[in-house]
Protein backbone atom coordinates (compact mmCIF):
# COMPACT_ATOMS: atom_id res chain seq x y z
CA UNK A 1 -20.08 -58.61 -14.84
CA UNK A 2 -19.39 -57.57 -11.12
CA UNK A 3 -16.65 -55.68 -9.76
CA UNK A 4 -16.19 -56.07 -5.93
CA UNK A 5 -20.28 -56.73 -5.72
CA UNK A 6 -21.03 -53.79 -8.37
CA UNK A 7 -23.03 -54.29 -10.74
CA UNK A 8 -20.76 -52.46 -13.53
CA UNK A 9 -23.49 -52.48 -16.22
CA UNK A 10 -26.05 -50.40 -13.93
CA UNK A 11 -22.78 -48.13 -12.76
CA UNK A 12 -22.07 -47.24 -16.74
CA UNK A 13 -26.14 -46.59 -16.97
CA UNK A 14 -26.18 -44.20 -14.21
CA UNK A 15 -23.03 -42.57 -14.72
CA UNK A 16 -24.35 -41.69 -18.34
CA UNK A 17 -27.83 -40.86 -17.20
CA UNK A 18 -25.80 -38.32 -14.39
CA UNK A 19 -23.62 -36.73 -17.37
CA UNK A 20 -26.75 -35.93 -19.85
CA UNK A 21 -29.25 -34.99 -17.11
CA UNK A 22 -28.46 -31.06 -16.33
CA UNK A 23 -28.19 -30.15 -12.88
CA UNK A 24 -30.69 -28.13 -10.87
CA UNK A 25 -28.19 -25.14 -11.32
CA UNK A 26 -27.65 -25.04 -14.66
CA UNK A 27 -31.80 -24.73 -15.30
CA UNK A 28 -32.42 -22.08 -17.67
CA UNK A 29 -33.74 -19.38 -15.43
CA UNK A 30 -37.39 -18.07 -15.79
CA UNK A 31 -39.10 -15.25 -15.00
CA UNK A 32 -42.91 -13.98 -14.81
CA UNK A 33 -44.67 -11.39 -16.09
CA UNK A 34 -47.81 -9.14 -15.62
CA UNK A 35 -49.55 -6.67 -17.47
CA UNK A 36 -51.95 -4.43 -15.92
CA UNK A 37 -53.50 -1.18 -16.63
CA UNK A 38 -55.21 -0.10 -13.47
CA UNK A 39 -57.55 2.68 -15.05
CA UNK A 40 -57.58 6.63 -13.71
CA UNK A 41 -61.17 5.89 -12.84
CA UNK A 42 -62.95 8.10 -14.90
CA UNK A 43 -64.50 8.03 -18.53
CA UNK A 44 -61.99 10.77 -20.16
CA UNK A 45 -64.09 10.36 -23.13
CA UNK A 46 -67.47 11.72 -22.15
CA UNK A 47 -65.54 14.64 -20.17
CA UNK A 48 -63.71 15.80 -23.47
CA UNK A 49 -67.36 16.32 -24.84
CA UNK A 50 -68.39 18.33 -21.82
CA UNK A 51 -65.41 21.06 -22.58
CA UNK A 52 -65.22 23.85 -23.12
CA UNK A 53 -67.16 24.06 -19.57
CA UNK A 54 -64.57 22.67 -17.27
CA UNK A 55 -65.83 22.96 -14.49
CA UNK A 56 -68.35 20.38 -15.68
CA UNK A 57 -65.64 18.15 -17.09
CA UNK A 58 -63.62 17.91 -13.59
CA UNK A 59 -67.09 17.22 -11.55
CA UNK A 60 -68.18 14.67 -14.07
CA UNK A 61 -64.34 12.82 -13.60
CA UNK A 62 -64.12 13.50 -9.89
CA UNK A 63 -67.67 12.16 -8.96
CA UNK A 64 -66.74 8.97 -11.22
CA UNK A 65 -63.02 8.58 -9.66
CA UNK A 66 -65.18 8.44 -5.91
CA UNK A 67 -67.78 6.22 -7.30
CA UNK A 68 -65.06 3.62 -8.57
CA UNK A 69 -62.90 4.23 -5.18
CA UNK A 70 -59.42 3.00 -5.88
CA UNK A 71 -59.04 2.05 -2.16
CA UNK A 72 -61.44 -1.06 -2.80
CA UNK A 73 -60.41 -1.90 -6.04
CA UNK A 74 -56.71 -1.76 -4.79
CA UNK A 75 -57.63 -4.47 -2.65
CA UNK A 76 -59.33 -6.81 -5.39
CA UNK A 77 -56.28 -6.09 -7.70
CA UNK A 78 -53.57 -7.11 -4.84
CA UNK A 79 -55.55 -10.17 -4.64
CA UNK A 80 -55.11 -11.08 -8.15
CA UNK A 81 -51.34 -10.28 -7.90
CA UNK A 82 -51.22 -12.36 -5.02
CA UNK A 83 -52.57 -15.28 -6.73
CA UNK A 84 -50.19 -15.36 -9.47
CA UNK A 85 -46.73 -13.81 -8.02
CA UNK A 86 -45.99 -12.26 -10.93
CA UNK A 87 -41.90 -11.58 -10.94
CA UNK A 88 -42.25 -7.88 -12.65
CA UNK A 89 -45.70 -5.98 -13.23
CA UNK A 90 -46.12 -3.45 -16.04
CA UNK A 91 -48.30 -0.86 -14.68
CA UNK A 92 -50.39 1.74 -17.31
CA UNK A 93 -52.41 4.65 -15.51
CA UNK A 94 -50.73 4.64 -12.50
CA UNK A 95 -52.59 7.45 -11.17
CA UNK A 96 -52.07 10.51 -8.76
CA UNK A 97 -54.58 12.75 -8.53
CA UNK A 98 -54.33 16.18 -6.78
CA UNK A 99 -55.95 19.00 -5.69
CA UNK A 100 -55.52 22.68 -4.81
CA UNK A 101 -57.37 24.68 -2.27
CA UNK A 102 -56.53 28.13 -4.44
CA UNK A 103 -54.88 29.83 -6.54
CA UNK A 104 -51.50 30.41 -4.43
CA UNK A 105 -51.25 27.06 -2.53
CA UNK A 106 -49.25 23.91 -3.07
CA UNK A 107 -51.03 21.26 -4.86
CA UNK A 108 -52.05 17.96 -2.66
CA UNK A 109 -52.07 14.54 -3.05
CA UNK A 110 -55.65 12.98 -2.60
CA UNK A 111 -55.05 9.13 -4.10
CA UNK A 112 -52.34 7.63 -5.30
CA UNK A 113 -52.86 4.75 -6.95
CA UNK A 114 -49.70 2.92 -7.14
CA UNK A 115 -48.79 3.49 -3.29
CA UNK A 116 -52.47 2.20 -2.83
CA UNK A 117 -51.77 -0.78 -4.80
CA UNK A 118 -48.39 -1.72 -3.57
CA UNK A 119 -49.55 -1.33 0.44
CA UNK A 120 -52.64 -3.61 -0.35
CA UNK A 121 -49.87 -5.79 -0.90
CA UNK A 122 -48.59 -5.75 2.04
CA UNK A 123 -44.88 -4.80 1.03
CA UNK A 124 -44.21 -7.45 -0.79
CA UNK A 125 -43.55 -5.35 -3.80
CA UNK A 126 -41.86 -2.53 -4.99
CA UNK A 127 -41.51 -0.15 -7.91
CA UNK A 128 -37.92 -1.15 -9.31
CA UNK A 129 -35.89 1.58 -8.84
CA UNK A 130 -31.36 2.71 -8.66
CA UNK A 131 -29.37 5.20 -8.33
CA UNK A 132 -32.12 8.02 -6.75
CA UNK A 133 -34.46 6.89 -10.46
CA UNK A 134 -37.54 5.17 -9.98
CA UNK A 135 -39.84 3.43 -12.73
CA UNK A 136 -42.08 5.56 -12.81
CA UNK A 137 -42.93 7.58 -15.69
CA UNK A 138 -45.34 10.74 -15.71
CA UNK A 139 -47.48 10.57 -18.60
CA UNK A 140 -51.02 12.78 -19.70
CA UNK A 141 -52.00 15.44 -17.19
CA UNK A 142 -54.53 17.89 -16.71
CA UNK A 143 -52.95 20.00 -13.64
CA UNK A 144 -55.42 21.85 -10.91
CA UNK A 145 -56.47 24.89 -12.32
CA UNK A 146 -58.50 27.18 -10.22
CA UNK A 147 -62.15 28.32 -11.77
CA UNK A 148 -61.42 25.88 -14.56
CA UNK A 149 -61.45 22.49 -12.62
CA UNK A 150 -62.98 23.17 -9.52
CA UNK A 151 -64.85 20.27 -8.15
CA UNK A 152 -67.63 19.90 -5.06
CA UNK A 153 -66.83 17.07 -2.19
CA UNK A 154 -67.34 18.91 0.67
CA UNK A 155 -66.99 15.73 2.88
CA UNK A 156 -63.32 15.18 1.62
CA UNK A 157 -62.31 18.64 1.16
CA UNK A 158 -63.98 19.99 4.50
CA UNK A 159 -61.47 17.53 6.34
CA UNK A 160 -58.42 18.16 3.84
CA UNK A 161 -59.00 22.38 3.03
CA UNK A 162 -61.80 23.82 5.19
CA UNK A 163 -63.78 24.41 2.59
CA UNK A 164 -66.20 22.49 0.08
CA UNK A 165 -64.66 22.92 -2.95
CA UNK A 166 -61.07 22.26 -4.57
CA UNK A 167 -59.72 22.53 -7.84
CA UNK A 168 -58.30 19.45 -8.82
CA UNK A 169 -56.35 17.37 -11.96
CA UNK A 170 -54.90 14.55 -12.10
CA UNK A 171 -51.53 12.54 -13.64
CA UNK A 172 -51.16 9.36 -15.29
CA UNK A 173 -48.05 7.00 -15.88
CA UNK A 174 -46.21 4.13 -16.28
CA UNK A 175 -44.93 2.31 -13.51
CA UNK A 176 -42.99 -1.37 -13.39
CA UNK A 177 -43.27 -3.08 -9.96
CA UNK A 178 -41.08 -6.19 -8.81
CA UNK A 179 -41.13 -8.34 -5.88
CA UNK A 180 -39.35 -6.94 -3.27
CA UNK A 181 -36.75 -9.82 -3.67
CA UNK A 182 -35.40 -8.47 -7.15
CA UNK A 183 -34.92 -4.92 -5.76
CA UNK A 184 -31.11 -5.54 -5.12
CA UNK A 185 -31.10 -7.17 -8.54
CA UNK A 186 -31.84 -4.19 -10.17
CA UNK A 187 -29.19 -2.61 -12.40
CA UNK A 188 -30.40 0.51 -13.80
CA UNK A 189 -33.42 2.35 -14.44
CA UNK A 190 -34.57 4.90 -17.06
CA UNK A 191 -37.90 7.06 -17.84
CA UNK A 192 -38.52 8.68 -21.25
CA UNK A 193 -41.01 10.49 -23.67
CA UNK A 194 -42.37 9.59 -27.24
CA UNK A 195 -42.19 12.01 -29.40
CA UNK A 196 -45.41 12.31 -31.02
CA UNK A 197 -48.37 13.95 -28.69
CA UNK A 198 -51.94 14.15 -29.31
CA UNK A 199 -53.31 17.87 -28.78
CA UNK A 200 -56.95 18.01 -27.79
CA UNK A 201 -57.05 22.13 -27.53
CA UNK A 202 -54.19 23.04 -29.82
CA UNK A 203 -50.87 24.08 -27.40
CA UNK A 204 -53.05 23.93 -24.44
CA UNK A 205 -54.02 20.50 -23.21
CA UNK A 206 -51.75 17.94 -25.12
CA UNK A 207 -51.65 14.17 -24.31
CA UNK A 208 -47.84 12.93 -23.65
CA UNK A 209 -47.26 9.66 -23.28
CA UNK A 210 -43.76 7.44 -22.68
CA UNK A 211 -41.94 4.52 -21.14
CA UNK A 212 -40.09 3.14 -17.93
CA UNK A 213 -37.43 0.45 -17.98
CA UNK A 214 -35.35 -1.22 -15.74
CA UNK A 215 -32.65 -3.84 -16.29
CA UNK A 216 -33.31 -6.53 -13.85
CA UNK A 217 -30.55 -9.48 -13.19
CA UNK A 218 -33.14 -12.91 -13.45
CA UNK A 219 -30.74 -15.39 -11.38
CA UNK A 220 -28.04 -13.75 -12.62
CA UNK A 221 -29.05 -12.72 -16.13
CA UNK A 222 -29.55 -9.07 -16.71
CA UNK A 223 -33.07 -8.66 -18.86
CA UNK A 224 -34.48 -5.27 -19.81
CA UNK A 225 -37.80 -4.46 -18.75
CA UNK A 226 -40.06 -2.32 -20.58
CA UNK A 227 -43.59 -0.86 -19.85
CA UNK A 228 -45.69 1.85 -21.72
CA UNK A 229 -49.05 3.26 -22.40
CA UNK A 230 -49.73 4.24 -26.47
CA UNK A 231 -52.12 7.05 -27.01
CA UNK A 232 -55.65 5.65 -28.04
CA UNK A 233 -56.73 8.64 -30.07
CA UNK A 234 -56.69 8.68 -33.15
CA UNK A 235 -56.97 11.12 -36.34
CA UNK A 236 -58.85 9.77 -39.52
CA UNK A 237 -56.91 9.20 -42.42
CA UNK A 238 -53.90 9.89 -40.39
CA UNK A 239 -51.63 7.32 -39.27
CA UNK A 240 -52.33 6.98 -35.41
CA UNK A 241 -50.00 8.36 -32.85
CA UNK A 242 -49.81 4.80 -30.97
CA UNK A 243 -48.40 3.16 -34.20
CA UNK A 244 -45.96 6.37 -34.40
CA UNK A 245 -45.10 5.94 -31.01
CA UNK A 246 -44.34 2.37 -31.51
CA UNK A 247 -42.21 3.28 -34.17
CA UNK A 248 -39.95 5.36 -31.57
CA UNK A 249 -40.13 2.37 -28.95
CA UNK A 250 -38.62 0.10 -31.69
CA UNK A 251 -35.40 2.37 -33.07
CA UNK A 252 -35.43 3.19 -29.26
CA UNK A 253 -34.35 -0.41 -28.22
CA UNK A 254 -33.31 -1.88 -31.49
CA UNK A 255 -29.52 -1.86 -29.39
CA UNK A 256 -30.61 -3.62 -26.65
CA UNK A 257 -28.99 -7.38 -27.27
CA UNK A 258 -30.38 -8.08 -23.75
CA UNK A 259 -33.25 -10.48 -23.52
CA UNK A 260 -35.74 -7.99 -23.55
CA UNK A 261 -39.56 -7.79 -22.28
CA UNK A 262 -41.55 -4.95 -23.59
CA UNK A 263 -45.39 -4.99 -21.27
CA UNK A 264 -48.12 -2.69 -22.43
CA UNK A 265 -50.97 -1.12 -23.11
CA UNK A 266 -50.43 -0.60 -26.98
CA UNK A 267 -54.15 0.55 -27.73
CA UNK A 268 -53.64 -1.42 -30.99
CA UNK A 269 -55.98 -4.44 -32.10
CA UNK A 270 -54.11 -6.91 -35.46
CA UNK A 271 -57.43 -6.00 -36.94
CA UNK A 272 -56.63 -2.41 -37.42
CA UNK A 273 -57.20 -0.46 -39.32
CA UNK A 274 -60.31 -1.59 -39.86
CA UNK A 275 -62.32 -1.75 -43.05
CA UNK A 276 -65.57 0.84 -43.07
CA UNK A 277 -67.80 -2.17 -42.95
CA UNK A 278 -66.45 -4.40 -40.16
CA UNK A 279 -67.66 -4.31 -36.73
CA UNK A 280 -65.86 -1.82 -34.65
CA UNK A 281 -67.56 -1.33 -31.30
CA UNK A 282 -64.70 -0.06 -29.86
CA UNK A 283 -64.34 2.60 -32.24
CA UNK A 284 -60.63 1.37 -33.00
CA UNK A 285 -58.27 3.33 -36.07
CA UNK A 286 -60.76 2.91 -39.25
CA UNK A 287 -59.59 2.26 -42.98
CA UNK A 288 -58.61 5.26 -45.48
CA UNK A 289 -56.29 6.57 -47.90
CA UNK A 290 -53.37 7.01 -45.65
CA UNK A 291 -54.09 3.76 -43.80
CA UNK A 292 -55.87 1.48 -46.00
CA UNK A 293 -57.15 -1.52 -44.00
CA UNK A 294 -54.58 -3.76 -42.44
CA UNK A 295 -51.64 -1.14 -43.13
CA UNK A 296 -48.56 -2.26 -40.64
CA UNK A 297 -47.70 1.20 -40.80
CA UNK A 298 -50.44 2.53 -39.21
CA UNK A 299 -50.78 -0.89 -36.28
CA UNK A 300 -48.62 -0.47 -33.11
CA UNK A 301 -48.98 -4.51 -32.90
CA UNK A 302 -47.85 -5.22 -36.60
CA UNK A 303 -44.97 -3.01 -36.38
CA UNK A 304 -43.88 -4.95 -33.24
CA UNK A 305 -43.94 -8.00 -35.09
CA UNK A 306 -42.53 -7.02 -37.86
CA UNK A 307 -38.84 -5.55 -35.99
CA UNK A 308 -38.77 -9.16 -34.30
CA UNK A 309 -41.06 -8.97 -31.32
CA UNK A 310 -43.05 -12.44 -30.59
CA UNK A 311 -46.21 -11.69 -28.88
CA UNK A 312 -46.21 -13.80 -25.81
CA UNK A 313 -50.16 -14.52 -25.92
CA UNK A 314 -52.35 -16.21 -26.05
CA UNK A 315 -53.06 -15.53 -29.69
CA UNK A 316 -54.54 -12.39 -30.38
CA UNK A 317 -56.65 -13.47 -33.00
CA UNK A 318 -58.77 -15.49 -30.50
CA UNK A 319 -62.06 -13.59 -29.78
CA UNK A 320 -61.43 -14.72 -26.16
CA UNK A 321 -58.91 -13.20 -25.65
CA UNK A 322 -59.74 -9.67 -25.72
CA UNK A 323 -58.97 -7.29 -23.10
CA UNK A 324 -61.16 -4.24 -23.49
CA UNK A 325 -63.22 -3.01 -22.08
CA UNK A 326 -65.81 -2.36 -19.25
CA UNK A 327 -67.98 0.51 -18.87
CA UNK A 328 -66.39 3.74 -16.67
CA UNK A 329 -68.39 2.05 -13.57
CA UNK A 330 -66.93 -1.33 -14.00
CA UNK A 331 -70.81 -2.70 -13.79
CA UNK A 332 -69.63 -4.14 -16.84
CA UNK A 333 -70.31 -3.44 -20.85
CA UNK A 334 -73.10 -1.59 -22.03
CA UNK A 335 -76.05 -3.79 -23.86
CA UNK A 336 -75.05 -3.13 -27.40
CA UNK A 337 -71.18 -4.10 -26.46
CA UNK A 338 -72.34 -7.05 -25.07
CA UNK A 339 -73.82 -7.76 -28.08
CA UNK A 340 -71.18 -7.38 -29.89
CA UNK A 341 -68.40 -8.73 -28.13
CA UNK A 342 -70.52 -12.05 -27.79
CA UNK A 343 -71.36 -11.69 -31.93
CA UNK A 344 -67.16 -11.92 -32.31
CA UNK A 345 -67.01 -14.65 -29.52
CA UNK A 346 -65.91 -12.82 -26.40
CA UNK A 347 -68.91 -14.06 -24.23
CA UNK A 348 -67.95 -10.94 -21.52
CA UNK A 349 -68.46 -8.25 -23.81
CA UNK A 350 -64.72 -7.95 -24.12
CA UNK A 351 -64.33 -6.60 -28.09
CA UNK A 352 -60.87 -5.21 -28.36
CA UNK A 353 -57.08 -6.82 -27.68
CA UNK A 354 -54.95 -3.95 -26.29
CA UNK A 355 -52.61 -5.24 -23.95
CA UNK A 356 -49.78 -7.38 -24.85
CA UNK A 357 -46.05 -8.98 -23.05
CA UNK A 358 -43.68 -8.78 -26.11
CA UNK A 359 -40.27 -10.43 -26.41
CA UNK A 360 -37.03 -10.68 -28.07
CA UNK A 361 -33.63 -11.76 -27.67
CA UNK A 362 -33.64 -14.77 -26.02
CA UNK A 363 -37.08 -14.90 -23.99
CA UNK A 364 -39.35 -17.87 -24.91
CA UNK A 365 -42.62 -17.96 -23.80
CA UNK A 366 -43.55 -20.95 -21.66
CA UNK A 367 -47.38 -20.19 -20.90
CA UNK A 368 -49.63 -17.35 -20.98
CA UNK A 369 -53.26 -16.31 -19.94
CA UNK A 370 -55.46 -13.39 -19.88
CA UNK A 371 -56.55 -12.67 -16.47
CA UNK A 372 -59.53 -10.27 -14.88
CA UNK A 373 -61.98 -10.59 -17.40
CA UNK A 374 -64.74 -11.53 -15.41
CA UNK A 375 -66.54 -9.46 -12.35
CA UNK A 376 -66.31 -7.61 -10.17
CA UNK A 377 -63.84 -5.87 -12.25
CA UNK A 378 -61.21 -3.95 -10.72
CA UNK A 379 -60.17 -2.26 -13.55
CA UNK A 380 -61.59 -1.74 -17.34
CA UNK A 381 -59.05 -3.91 -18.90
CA UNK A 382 -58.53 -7.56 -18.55
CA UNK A 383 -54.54 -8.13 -17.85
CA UNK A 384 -52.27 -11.04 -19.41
CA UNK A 385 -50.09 -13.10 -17.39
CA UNK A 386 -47.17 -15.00 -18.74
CA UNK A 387 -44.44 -17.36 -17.53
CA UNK A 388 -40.83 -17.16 -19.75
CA UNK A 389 -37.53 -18.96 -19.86
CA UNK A 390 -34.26 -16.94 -20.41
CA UNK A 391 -32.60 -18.72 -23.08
CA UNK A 392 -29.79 -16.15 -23.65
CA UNK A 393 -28.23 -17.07 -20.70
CA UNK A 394 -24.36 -15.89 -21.81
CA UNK A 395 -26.07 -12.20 -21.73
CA UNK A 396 -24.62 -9.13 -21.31
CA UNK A 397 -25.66 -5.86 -20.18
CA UNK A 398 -26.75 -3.58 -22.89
CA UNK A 399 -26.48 0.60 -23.17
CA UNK A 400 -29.01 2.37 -21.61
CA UNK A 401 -32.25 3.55 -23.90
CA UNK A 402 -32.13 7.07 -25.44
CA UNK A 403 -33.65 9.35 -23.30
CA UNK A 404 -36.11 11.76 -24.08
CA UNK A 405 -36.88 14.60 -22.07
CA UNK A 406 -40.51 16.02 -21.05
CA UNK A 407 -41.96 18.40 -22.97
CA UNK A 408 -42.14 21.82 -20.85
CA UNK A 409 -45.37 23.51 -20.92
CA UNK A 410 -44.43 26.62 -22.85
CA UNK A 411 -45.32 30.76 -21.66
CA UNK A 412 -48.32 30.67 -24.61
CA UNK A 413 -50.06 27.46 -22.91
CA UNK A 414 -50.00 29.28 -19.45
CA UNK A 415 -51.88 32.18 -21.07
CA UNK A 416 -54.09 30.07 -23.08
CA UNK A 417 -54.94 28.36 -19.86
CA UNK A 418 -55.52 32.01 -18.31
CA UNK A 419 -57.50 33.05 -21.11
CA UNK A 420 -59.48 29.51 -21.11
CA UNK A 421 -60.41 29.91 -17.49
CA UNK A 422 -61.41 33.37 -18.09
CA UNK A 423 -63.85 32.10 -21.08
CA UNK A 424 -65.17 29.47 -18.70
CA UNK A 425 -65.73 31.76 -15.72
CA UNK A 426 -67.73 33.42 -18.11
CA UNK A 427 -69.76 30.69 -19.18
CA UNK A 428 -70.22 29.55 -15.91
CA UNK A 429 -71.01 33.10 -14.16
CA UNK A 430 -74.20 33.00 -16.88
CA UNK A 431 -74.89 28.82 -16.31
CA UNK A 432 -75.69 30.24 -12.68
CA UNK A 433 -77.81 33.08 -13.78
């Protein structure tokens, strides 16, 4: 049948085909994601064995930081970013380190990581910040001492101090950057601490470690942004601070009805903790009485997944996947790692997942993908990269997190650190005899 030359029969067809097809506009919106932990530059492990000589601890960290020079792998890491145009990036060890020409002066900044980072890309990004608070989040510091971490780099320092010598420390955080399109979509922003600390030298040099958040709108949606660092020491047959800090993450947000996006290093593997007799190159929590093996209580990961969180990916399980680690140079993993990352199926040498993009609330994952785990390396994790849809889009707004302040260091760690340095310049004095 025609009507006035229409065909009515094709005019029925489309006019259904227009009602049932949604319109560009009414797309659920998506978002992507990056995790990233852009590594202080220095093997913290072997300097811990070097104390109590600090002096020797801050040369062997210093003379690594230069040899891994942040202001090249800045550049290899903004190229990475650039390839994928990740929405939001979840920074971990976003670094400053300082330095002190004596006793009496003003500490100064000699890198900064995340400015490096964010002017190799050319301005395009920004951390997300409101209100005079950015998201950035001071974590684990070791501050310039004088005597106790004095360091030689008389090319640097002669330019910087007059002089060849400096002592210097450093600072570590968490840091979320967004393209610089989003920064008038930002909402709010918070920093906090975790409760539980890891003390190397009893109530003198204790790890701290937190969060940053920001509540972003996503074409119009508000989602909640989360990044954080958990501590990757661990006690034996004790539960480990990361799982007891992931404990505190979880009551921390369990208000937020907000599609939410928690990005991290979680130093946590599903394999934890791991029976005596299973291969454990990365010397990840082991099985005991307080955490037998596979106890959720004592797994930063499993407790995420059991208050609701779906890991974004890809699956964790999968050998490939694996996102730790390199050697301090970046060169790439020692032999025996090697070995044994290619004996589980990770033909890098990668033998550990630690970094993760968790959800909840409304945020389904669309695709995922670990990313820099082949060389050069720019950093001593591989990342993970992952594309979401907002499904939740009648969202509101949800209270802010709790917030936790830093803990202050206290009269009796200022004269442990005098009486510390004293020790050392000691030691030291008779190291030179």
């Amino acid at each position: 049948m025609k009507l006035r030359g229409v065909n009515v029969g094709l005019l029925t067809s489309l006019m259904a085909a227009i009602l049932i097809t949604p319109s560009a506009n009414s797309a659920e919106p998506t978002v992507t994601v990056m995790s990233r932990n852009i590594y202080l530059g220095a093997d913290v492990g072997v300097a811990l064995e070097l104390i109590p000589n600090m002096p020797a601890a801050a040369q062997f960290m210093w003379d690594q930081v230069n040899k891994n020079d942040f202001s090249k792998r800045s550049i290899a890491l903004a190229a990475e970013i650039k390839k994928y145009q990740p929405d939001v990036i979840g920074l971990q060890e976003a670094t400053i380190w300082y330095c002190k020409k004596n006793a009496w002066s003003k500490k100064t900044e000699i890198f900064n990581f995340t400015d490096q980072l964010l002017q190799a890309l050319g301005g395009d990004y920004v951390l997300a910040s409101k209100d005079g608070t950015t998201a950035f989040n001071p974590g684990y510091s070791i501050n310039p001492i004088p005597f106790l971490t004095m360091v030689k780099d008389p090319d640097r320092f002669q330019k910087i101090f007059g002089q060849d010598k400096a002592a210097c420390g450093f600072q570590i955080g968490d840091a979320l950057a967004i393209k610089k399109s989003l920064a008038g979509e930002v909402i709010r922003v918070g920093n906090t601490e975790y409760e539980a600390s890891y003390s190397i030298v009893p109530t003198l040099m204790t790890i701290y470690r937190g969060y940053t958040w920001a509540d972003i709108k996503i074409s119009g949606i508000p989602v909640r942004f989360v990044t954080t660092h958990l501590e990757s020491i661990w006690d034996e047959n004790k539960i480990p601070n990361a799982a007891k800090q992931a404990t505190q993450l979880i009551s921390d947000v369990k208000e937020t009805k907000m599609p939410l996006v928690i990005i991290g290093d979680f130093n946590s593997d599903p394999r934890d903790p791991r029976p005596s007799n299973a291969a454990n190159p990365g010397l990840q929590p082991k099985a005991s009485e307080e955490c037998p093996a596979g106890d959720s209580r004592c797994n930063a990961y499993r407790l995420m997944q059991e208050a609701g969180f779906n890991d974004a990916g890809p699956d964790s399980s999968n050998p490939t996947t694996y996102t730790w680690g390199m050697d301090a140079l970046l060169t790439g993993p020692d032999p025996d790692r090697l070995k044994a990352g290619q004996a589980m199926g990770n033909e890098y040498g990668f033998t550990d997942r630690l970094d993760y993009i968790f959800t909840k609330n409304g945020v389904e994952v669309t695709t995922s993908q670990v990313i820099g785990f082949k060389a050069p390396y720019a950093t001593d994790h591989a990342g993970v990269f992952a594309e979401f849809t907002i499904t939740e889009t009648s969202a509101i707004e949800s209270a802010d997190l709790p917030s936790h302040k830093p803990f202050p260091i206290s009269f009796w760690q200022w004269v442990g650190i005098a009486l510390l340095a004293l020790v050392t310049w000691q030691i030291v004095r008779r190291f030179r005899r």
